[in-house]
Structure formats: structure tokens, C-alpha cells
Protein backbone atom coordinates (compact mmCIF):
# COMPACT_ATOMS: atom_id res chain seq x y z
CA UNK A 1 154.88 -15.18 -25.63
CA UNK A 2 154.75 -17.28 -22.70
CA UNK A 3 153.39 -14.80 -20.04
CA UNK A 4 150.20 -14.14 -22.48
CA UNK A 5 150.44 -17.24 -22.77
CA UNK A 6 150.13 -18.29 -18.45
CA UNK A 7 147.71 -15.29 -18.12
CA UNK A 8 145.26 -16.75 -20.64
CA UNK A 9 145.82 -20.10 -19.01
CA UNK A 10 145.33 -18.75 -15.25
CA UNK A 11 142.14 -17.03 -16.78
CA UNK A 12 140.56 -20.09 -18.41
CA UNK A 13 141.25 -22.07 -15.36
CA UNK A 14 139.38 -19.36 -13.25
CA UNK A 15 136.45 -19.13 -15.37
CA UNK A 16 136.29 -23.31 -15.67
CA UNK A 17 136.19 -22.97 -11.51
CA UNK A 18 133.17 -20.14 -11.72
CA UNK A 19 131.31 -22.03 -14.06
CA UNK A 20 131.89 -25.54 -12.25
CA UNK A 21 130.76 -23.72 -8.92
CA UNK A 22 127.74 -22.55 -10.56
CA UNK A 23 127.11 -25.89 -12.31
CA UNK A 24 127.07 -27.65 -8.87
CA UNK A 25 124.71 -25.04 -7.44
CA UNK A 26 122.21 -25.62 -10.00
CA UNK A 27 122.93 -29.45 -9.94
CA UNK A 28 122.42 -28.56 -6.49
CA UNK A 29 118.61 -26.69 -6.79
CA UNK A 30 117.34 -29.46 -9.46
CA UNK A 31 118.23 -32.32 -7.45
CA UNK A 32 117.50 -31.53 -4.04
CA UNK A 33 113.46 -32.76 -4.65
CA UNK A 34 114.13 -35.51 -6.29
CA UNK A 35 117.46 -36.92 -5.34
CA UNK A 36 118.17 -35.74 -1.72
CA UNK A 37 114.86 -36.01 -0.47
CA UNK A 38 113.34 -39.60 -0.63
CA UNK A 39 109.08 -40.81 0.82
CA UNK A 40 108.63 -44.33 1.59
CA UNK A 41 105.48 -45.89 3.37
CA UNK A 42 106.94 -46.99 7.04
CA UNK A 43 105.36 -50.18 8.80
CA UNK A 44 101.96 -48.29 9.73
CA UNK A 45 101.68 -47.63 6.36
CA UNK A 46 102.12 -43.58 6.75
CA UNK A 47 104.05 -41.69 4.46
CA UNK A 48 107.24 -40.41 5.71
CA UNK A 49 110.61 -38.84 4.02
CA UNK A 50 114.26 -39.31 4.52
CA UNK A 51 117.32 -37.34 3.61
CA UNK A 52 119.98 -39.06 1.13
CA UNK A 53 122.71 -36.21 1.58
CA UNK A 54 125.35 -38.64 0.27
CA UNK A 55 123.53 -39.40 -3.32
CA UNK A 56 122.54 -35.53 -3.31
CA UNK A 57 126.29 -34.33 -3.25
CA UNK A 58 127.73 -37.00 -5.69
CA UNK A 59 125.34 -36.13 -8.57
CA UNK A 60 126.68 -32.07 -7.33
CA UNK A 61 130.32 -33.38 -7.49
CA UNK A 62 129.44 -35.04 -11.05
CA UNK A 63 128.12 -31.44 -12.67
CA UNK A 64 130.64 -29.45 -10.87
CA UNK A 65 133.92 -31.76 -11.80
CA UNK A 66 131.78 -32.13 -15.87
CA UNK A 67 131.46 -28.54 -16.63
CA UNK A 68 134.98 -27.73 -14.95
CA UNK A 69 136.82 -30.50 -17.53
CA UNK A 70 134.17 -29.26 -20.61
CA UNK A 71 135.15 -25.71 -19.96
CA UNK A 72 138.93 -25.96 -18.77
CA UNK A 73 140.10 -28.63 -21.44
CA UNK A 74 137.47 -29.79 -23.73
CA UNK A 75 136.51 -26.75 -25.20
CA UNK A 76 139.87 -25.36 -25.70
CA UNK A 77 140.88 -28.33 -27.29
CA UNK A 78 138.32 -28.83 -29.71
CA UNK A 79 138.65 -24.74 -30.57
CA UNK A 80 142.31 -25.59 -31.26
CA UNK A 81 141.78 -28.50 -33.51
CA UNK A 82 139.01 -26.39 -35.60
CA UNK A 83 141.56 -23.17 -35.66
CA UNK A 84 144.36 -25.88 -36.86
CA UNK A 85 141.54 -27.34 -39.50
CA UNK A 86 141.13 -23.92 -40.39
CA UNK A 87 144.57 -22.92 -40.92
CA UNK A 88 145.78 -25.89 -42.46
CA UNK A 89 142.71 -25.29 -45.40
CA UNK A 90 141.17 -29.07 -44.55
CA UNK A 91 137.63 -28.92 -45.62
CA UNK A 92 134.88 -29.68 -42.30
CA UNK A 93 133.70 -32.46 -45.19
CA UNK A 94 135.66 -34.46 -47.00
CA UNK A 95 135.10 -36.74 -50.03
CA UNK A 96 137.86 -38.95 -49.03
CA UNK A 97 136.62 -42.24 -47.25
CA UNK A 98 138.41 -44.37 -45.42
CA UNK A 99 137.41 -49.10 -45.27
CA UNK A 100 135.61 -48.54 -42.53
CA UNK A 101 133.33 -45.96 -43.83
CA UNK A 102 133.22 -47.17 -47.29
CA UNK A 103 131.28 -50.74 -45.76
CA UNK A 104 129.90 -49.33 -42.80
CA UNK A 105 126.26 -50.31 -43.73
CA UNK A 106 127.78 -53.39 -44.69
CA UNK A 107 129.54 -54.03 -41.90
CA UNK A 108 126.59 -53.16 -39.53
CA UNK A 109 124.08 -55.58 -41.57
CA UNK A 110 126.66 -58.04 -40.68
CA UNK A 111 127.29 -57.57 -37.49
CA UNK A 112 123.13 -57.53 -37.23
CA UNK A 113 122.58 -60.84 -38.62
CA UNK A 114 124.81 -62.13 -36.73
CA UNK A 115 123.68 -60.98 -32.99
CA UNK A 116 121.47 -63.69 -32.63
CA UNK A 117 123.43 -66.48 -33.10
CA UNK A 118 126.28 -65.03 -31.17
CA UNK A 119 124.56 -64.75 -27.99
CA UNK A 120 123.10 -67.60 -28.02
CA UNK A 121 127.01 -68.35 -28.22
CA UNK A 122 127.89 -66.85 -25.38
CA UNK A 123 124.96 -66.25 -23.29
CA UNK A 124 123.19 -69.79 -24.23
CA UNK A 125 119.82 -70.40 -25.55
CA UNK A 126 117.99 -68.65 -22.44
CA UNK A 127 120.67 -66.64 -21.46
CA UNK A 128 120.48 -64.92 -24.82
CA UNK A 129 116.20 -64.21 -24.35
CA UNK A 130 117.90 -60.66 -22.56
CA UNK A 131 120.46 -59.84 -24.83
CA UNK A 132 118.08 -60.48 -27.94
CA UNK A 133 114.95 -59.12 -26.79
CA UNK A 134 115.98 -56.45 -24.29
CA UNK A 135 118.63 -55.03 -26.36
CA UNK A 136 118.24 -56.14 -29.87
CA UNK A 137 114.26 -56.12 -30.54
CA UNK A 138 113.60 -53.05 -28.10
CA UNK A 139 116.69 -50.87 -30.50
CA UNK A 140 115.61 -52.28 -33.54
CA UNK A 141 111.43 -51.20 -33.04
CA UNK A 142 112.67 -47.35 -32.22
CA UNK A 143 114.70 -47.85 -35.37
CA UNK A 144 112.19 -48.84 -37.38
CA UNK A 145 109.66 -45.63 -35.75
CA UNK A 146 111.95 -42.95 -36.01
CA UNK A 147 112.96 -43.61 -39.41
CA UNK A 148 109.13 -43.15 -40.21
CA UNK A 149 109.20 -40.31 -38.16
CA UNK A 150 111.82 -39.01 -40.34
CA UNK A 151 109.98 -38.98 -43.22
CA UNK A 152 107.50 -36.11 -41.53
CA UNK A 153 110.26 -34.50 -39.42
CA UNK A 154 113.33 -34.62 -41.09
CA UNK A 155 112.79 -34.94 -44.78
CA UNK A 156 109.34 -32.78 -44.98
CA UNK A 157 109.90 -30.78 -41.95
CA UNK A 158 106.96 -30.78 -40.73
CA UNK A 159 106.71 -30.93 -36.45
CA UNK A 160 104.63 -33.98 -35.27
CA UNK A 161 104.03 -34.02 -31.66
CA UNK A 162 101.66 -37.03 -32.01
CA UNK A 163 103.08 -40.06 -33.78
CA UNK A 164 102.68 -42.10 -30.87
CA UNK A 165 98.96 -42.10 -32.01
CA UNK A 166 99.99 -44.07 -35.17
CA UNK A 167 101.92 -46.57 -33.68
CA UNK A 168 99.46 -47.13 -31.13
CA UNK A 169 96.17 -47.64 -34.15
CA UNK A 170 98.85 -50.06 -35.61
CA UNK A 171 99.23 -51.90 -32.18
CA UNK A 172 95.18 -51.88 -31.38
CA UNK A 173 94.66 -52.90 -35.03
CA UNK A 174 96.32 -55.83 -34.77
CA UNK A 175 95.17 -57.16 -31.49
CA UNK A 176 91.34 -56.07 -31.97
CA UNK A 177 91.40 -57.68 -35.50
CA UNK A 178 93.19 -60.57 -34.27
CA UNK A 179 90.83 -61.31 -31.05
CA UNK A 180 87.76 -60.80 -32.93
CA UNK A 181 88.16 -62.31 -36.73
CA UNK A 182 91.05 -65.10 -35.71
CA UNK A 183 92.84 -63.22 -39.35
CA UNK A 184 97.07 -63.93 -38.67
CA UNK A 185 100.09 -61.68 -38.29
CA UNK A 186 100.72 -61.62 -41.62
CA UNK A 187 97.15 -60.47 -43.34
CA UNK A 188 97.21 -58.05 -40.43
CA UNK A 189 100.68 -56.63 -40.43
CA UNK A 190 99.74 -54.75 -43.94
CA UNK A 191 96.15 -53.98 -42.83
CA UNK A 192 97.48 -52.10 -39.56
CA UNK A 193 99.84 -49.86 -41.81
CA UNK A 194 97.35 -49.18 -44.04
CA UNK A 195 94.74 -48.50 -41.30
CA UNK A 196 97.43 -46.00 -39.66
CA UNK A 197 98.17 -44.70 -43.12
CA UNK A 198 94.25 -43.65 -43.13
CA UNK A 199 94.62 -41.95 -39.82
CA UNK A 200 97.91 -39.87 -41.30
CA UNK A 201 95.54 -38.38 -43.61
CA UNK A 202 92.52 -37.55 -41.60
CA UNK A 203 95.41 -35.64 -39.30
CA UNK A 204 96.96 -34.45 -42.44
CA UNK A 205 93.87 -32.34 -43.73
CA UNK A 206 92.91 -30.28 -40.64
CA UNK A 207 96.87 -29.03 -40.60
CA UNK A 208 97.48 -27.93 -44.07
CA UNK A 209 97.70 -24.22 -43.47
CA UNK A 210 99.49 -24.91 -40.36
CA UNK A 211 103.42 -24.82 -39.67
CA UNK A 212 105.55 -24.59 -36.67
CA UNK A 213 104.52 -24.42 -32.91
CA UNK A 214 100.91 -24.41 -34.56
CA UNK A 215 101.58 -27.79 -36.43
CA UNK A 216 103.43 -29.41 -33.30
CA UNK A 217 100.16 -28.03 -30.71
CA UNK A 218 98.13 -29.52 -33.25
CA UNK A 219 99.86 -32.99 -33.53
CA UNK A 220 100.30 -32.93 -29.71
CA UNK A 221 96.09 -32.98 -29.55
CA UNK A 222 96.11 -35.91 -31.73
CA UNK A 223 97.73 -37.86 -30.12
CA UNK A 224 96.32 -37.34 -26.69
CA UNK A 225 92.73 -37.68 -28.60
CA UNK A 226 93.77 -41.08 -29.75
CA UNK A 227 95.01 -42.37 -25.96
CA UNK A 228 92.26 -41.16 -24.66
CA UNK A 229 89.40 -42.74 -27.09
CA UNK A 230 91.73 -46.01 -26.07
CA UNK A 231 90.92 -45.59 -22.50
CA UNK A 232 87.49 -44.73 -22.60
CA UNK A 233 86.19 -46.56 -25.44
CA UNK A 234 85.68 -49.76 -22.93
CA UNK A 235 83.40 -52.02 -25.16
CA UNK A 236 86.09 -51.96 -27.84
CA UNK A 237 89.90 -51.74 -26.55
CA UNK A 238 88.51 -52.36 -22.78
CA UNK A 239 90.22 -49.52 -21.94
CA UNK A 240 92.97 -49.64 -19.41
CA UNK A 241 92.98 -53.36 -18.65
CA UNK A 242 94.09 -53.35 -22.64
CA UNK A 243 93.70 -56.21 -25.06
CA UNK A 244 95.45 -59.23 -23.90
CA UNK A 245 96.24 -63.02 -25.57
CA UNK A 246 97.03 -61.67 -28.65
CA UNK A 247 98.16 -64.47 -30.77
CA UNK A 248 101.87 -64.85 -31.99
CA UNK A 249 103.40 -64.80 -35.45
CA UNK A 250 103.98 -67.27 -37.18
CA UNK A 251 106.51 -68.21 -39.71
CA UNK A 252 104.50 -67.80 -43.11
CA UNK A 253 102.06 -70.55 -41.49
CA UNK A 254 104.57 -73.01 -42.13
CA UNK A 255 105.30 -73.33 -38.61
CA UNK A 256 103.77 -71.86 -35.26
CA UNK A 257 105.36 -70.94 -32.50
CA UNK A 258 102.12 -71.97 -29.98
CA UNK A 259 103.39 -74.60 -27.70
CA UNK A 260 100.64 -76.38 -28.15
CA UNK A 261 100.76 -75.93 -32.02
CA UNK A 262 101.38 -79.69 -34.03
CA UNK A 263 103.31 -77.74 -36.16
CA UNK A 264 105.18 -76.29 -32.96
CA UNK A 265 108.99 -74.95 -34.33
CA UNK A 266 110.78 -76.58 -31.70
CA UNK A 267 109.14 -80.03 -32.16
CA UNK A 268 109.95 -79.60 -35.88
CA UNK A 269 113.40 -79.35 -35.73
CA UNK A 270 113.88 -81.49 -32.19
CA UNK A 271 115.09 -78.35 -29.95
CA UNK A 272 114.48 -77.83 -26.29
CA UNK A 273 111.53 -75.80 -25.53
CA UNK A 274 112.53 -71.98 -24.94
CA UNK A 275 110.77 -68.81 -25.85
CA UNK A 276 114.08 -67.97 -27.58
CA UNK A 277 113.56 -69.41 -30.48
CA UNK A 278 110.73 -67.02 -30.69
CA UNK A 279 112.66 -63.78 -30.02
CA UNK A 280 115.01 -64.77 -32.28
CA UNK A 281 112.77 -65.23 -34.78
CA UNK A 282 111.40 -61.59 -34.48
CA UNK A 283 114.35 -60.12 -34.31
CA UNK A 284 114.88 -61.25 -37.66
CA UNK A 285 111.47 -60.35 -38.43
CA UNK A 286 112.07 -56.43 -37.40
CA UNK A 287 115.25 -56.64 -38.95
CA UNK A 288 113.62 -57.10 -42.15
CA UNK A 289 110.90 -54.56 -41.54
CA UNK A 290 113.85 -51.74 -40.34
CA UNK A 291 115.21 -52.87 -44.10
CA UNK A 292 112.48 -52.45 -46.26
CA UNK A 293 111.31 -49.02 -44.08
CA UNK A 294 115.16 -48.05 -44.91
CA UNK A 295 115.31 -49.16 -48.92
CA UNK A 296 111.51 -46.99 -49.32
CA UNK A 297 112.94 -44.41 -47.95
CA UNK A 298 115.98 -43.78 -49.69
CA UNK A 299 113.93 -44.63 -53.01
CA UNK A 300 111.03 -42.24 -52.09
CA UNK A 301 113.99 -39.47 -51.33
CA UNK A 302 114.73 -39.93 -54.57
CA UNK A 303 111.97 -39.81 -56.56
CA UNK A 304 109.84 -36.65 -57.11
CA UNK A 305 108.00 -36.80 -53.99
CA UNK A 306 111.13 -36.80 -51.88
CA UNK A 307 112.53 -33.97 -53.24
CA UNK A 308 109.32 -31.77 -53.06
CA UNK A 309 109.20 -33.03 -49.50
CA UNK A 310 112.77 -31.63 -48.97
CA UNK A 311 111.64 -28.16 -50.97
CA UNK A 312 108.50 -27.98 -48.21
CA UNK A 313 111.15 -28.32 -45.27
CA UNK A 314 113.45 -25.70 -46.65
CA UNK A 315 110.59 -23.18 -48.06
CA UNK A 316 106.99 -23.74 -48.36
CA UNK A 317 106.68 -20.33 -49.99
CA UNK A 318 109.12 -20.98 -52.33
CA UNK A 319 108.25 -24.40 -52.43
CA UNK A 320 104.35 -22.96 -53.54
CA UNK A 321 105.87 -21.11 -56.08
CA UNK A 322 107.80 -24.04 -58.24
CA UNK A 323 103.95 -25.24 -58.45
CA UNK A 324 104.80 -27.97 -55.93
CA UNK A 325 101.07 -28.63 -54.79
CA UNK A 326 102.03 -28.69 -50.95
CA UNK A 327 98.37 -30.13 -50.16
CA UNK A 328 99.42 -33.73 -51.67
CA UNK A 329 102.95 -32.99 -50.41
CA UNK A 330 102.08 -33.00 -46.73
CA UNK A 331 99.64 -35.92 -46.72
CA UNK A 332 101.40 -37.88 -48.50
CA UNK A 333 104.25 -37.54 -45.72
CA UNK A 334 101.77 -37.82 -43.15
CA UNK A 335 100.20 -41.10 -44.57
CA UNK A 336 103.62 -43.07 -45.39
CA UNK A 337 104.63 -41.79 -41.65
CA UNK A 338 102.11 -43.11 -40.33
CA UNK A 339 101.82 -46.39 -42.19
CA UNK A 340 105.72 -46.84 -41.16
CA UNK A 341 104.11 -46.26 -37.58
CA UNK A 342 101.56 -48.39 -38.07
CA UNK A 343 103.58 -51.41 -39.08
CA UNK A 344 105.76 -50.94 -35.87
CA UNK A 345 102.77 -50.83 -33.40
CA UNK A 346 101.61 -54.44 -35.01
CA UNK A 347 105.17 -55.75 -34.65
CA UNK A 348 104.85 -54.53 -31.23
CA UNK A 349 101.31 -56.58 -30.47
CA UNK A 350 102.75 -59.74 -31.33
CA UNK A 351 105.86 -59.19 -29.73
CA UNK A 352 104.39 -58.46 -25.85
CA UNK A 353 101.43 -60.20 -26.50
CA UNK A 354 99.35 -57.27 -24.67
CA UNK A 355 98.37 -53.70 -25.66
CA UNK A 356 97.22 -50.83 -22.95
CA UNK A 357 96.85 -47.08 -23.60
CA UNK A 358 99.79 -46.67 -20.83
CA UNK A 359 102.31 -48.20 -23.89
CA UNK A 360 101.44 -44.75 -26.24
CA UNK A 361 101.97 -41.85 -23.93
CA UNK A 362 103.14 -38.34 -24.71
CA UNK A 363 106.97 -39.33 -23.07
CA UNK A 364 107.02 -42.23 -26.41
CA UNK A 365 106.77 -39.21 -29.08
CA UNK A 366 109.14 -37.31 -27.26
CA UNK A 367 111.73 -40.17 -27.24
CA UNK A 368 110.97 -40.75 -30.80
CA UNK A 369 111.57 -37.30 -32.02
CA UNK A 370 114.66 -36.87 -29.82
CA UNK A 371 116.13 -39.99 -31.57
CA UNK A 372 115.48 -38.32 -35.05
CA UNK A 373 116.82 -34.97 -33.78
CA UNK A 374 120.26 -36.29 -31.57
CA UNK A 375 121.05 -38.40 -35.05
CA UNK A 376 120.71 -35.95 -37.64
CA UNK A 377 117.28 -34.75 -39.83
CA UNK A 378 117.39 -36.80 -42.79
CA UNK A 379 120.12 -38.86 -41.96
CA UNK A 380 119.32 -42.78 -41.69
CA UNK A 381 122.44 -43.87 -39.88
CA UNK A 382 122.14 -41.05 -37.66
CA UNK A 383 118.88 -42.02 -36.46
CA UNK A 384 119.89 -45.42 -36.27
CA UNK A 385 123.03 -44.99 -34.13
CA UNK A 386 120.80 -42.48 -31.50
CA UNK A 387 118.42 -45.70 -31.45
CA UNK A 388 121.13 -47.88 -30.45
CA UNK A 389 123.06 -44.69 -28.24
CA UNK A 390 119.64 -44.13 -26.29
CA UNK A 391 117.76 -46.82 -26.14
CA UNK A 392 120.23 -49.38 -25.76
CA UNK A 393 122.46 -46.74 -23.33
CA UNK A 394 119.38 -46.15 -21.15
CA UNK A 395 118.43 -50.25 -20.97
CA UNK A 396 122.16 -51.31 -20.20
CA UNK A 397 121.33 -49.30 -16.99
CA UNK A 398 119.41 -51.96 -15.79
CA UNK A 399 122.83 -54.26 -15.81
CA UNK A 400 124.94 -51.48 -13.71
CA UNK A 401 124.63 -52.95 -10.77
CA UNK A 402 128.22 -52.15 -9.92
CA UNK A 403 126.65 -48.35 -9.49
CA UNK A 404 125.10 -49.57 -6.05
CA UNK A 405 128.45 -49.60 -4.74
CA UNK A 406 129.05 -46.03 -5.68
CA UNK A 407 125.79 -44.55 -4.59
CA UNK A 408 124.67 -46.69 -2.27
CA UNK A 409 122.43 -50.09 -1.75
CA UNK A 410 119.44 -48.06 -2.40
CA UNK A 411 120.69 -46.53 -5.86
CA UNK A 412 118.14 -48.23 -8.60
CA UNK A 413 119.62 -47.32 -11.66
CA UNK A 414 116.66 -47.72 -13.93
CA UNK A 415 114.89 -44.87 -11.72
CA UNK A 416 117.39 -42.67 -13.59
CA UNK A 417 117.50 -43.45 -17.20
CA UNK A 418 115.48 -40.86 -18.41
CA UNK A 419 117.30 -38.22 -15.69
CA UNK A 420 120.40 -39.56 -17.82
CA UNK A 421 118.32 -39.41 -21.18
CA UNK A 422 117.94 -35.85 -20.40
CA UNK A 423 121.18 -35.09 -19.69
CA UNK A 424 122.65 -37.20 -22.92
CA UNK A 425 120.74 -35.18 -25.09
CA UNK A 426 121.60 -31.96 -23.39
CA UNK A 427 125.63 -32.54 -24.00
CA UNK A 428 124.72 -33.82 -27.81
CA UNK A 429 123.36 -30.87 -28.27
CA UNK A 430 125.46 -28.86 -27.45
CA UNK A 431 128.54 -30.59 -29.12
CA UNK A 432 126.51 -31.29 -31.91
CA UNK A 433 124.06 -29.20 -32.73
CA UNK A 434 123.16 -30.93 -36.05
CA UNK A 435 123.16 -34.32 -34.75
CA UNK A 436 125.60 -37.68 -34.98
CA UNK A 437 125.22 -37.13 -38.41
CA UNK A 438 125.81 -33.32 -39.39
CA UNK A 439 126.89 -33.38 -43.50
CA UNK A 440 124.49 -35.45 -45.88
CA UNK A 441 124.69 -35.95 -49.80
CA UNK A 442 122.05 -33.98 -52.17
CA UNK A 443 119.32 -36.16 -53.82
CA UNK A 444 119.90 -33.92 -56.80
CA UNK A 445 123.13 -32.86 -58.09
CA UNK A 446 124.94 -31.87 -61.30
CA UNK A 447 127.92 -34.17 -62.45
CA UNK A 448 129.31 -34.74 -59.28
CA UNK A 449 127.49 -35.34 -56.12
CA UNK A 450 129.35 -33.85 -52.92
CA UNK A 451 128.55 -33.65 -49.19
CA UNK A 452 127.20 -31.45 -47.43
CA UNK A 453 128.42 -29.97 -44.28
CA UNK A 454 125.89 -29.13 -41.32
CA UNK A 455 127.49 -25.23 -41.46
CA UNK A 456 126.08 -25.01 -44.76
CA UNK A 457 122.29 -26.55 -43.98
CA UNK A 458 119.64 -25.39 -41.56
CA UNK A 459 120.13 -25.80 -37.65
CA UNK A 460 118.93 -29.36 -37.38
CA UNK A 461 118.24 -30.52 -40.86
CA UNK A 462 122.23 -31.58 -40.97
């Protein structure tokens, strides 16, 4: 037994070696444009390049040395445990739940209510402007879009390319309406869903008999349509200077957050003047939008509609043939998408205080979808953990300064967050296929509701 045993070892080890070698040469062929080779403007303002051999080789050492440790040890080890699993009869699901998993929305809510407050803690009042708005705002908004995402993507299954366009009617919306009929944040907050709930449908009708790579093409249009009617629609949005002043929310009119407002918050309660207090107050404010888009859902996945939206993603033949009417299926997904969208892109307005059409490119869906795809179709805490994993990974970037003393003083590591984007969702993928979330729990079941492992559900609708 043991010199099978060495053999397979010796053999594992020499095919970990092959594949780090060729790992490093294709590091090697990807990043030699756009890491080893650097153009800067000299002092007579010419272009010129220069070679950064040193940053070149250490992100070739990185993929050599990761695939070598995936392949040698990783793998092998994770193919034990599942053989073990296997052996042993342990289901991949279980219906046994530990504390932790029993209040983990719990927990989280929490834990969420309480972020503020504890960095203003620790960070003090302006210290805690980053922390809150960087961080906490920024994760919550993708949270709040991919979950309406979701409800096109994962739970109707239908491909959309475009949903930037929605979130970007919901931004204009708000700042056109508010510029030009002085109406507040919250008369136009439900106007701007409802607005981008209007545009769901008029995409939703041209794409009924479409599915697939025709649906996503399609969706991909639309939303390129929409930027560019932004950008060259001057009189109206004044195209790429954008719409700027827009006015901030308040709190239910009771009291403004306008400095020089007589109902000013700060003056109210005798604080120090700080733009804090207004971050903190939409945090909360998103907070309670993520909650409401999250309590809809789950009660529209529920009802009627959500099942026939799940029947659509698994079969629209089938799904044709139950005498779902698919027509009313798809727009209605397409219009509470968008209005989810829509009420994002207003929270958005207020929030930077400026729209542009360069906030709603192509590179926003893609993020978007990715989030609803790395955390599991369907799944809400899967989304919302790839929110926090992504967005929040790729902004603590920013803070690594520490990395300038591994790749040199002229490493900027927020030039490479989507390079490392990339590259998180490649390994996700490949270690799980289904997402964060892989098993979920039937909307309809008989007696006894069980979950459902990702083996047993459709590549990506874990």
C-alpha cells in the first residue's frame, strides 16, 4: 500500500509543477501589456514607456505558486473530504442547523443596525464618513440592485444584459424632476420606481419570444440605447456634464439636512456640523429600502406569480403547457425588476448629489449580474454576501497601502480591483459553481419542506 501510495503522490506533485509552470506562462502572456509595460507623459509632455520587470514576475510567481497549492493540496483534499462524505452516507444537505445558522439573518440585521453607531465609536464622527459611506452605503445600494436583478435573473431566468438602464431612469428621474418641479425625495422616490417600472415593460414586450443569447443581445441594446439618449439628449439631462445640485433627503420634512435649512438636523439636536450625520442617515435609509426589496421578494416567491416565474426559468415549454400565460409572466418580472432598479438609481441621486451617463455603463450590469451569479440564483443571502465579498473586497483595496511595500512605490492598488474582481470570480467559479449559496428550500412542498442541494438543480440556479 504505501508504494501506490508514494507513486500517486510523486505523480500529483509532478502534474501540480506542469500545471503551475503553465499557469505562470499564461500569467506571464496576459500581463506583460498591462503590468510589465507602463506609458507616462515625461517633462516635454511626449509619451514614453518603461519596463516594471519586478511587478511583472510577482503577479507570475502569484499564478504559478496558486495553481501549484490548488492542484497539489487543495484539490486532493477537498476530493478526500467528499469521498469520506460519501462513504460515511452524510447527505451534501442537511436539515440539521446549527445557533449560528438558525439567527443568521438575525444576527446580520443586528450587526447592520449597529455599524453606524460603532464607527462613529471607533473611527469618530468624521472618521466614520469612510467607513459608513465607502463601505456601508456603496455594499448596501448593490444589495439592494442585485436583489432586483434577481427577480429577472435568478427567479424567472430570464438574461438581462441591460439593467443598468433602469437604475440609471431611476437616477435621472429623480434629479430632472427634482431640478425642474422643486417635488422632494420622498414624492419622487416612488415616482422613479414606477417610472422605471414603465420602462421594464416597454423592454419587456419587444422580447417575449426571445430567450437566451437572443434575450441577453437584446437587453445589452437597451441599455446602451438608454446611455446614449442620456448623452445626447443635451436640452434635457445636459448630457455628459450630467445633472448636478440635486437636492438632499430629508427626514419625512421634519428635518433637513441643508446647512442652511432652519430646520437644519444638527442645529436641532445641538451637534457639531459634519456631513456624517447625513450618511448615517442614508445608510439607514437604504437599509430600509434593501428590507422591504427583501420582504417583497420572498412574499412575491411565494405567491402565484413567483412560482410561475420559477416554472418559466426551469421550462417555458412546459411552463406554456400548465396554461401559465408566459406574456404576463415575463413583464411582470421585467416591471418589478426594474422598479427595484429604479428605486436604487433615486437613492443614488440624493446620495452623490450628481448624475452623468459615465455612472450607468455596460461594466455596472456586468458587476450586477456577477453579484447575483457568484451568490447563488435565487438565493437572497447569497447575493447579499457577494455584495459585501465584492464590493466591499474590491473598495478595502483602496486601504492596502501596505501592498506598496510589496510591489513597489508605484503599485496603486485601486488600478487593480477589477483585475482582482476578475480573478475572484474566476476561483468562485470554479469551487463553486452554483454560487455561495448552492442548496435552497422549495416555495412549494408537500408536508415537509426540505433543501435542496445545487447537484440536484440547474448549473447556476443553486
Amino acid at each position: 500500500m504505501t508504494q501506490p501510495s508514494a507513486l500517486e503522490n510523486s505523480g500529483l506533485m509532478m502534474q501540480a509543477v506542469k500545471e503551475a509552470v503553465f499557469a505562470g506562462a499564461v500569467a506571464f502572456g496576459l500581463f506583460i501589456l498591462y503590468v510589465g509595460i507602463e506609458t507616462y507623459q515625461d517633462i516635454n509632455n511626449a509619451l514614453v514607456w518603461r519596463t516594471r520587470w519586478g511587478l511583472l514576475f510577482s503577479f507570475v510567481a502569484i499564478a504559478a505558486f496558486g495553481r501549484f497549492v490548488v492542484v497539489g493540496f487543495i484539490k486532493p483534499h477537498l476530493d478526500k473530504r467528499k469521498r469520506a462524505k460519501a462513504k460515511a452516507g452524510i447527505p451534501e444537505v442537511t436539515d440539521h442547523k446549527g445557533f449560528f445558522h438558525r439567527h443568521f439573518l438575525k444576527i446580520a440585521l443586528v450587526l447592520l443596525l449597529l455599524y453606524p453607531p460603532l464607527s462613529v465609536m471607533l473611527a469618530g464622527t468624521q472618521g466614520s464618513l469612510k467607513y459608513v459611506d465607502n463601505f456601508g452605503i456603496q455594499i448596501l445600494i448593490y444589495v439592494m440592485l442585485a436583489w432586483g436583478l434577481n427577480i429577472v435573473v435568478g427567479l424567472a431566468g430570464l438574461l438581462d444584459l441591460g439593467y443598468v438602464a433602469f437604475y440609471a431612469v431611476g437616477a435621472y428621474s429623480y434629479a430632472l424632476l427634482s431640478e425642474h418641479f422643486g417635488l422632494s425625495f420622498w414624492v419622487l422616490l416612488p415616482m422613479a420606481g414606477i417610472l422605471a417600472a414603465f420602462w421594464g415593460i416597454i423592454l419587456g414586450f419587444p422580447v417575449l419570444r426571445l430567450r437566451g443569447d437572443y434575450l441577453a443581445i437584446v437587453t445589452l441594446a437597451f441599455g446602451e440605447i438608454i446611455r446614449l439618449v442620456l448623452i445626447n439628449w443635451t436640452v434635457v439631462t445636459k448630457g455628459t456634464f450630467g445633472v448636478s445640485g440635486i437636492p438632499k433627503a430629508s427626514f419625512f420634512g421634519i428635518w433637513s439636512f441643508d446647512v442652511g435649512a432652519p430646520n437644519n438636523f444638527t442645529k436641532a439636536f445641538g451637534l457639531s456640523m459634519s456631513s456624517a450625520y447625513y450618511k448615517i442617515f442614508l445608510f439607514y435609509l437604504i437599509l430600509a429600502l434593501c428590507m422591504l426589496t427583501a420582504y417583497v421578494t420572498i412574499k412575491l416567491r411565494r405567491m402565484p406569480i413567483g412560482r410561475a416565474w420559477e416554472a418559466l426559468r426551469e421550462d417555458e415549454i412546459a411552463c406554456r403547457s400548465l396554461g401559465i400565460n408566459t406574456v404576463t409572466t415575463k413583464l411582470t418580472a421585467f416591471a418589478i425588476g426594474a422598479m427595484i432598479g429604479g428605486f436604487a438609481g433615486a437613492f443614488f441621486a440624493t446620495r452623490q448629489g450628481f448624475v452623468s451617463p459615465e455612472s450607468f455603463v455596460f461594466l455596472e450590469s456586468a458587476v450586477i449580474l456577477a453579484i447575483v451569479v457568484l451568490g447563488g440564483m435565487g438565493s437572497l443571502t447569497g447575493i447579499a454576501i457577494a455584495a459585501i465579498v465584492m464590493v466591499g473586497g474590491t473598495e478595502l483595496l483602496r486601504e492596502m497601502e501596505f501592498l506598496k511595500h510589496v510591489f513597489g512605490p508605484d503599485f496603486t492598488p485601486e488600478l487593480y480591483r477589477m483585475l482582482l474582481f476578475g480573478l475572484a470570480m474566476i476561483v468562485v467559479m470554479v469551487f463553486k459553481p452554483r454560487g455561495f449559496v448552492g442548496s435552497r428550500e422549495p416555495t412549494a412542498y408537500l408536508k415537509e419542506r426540505k433543501a435542496v442541494s445545487g447537484s440536484f438543480t440547474k448549473e447556476g440556479h443553486g
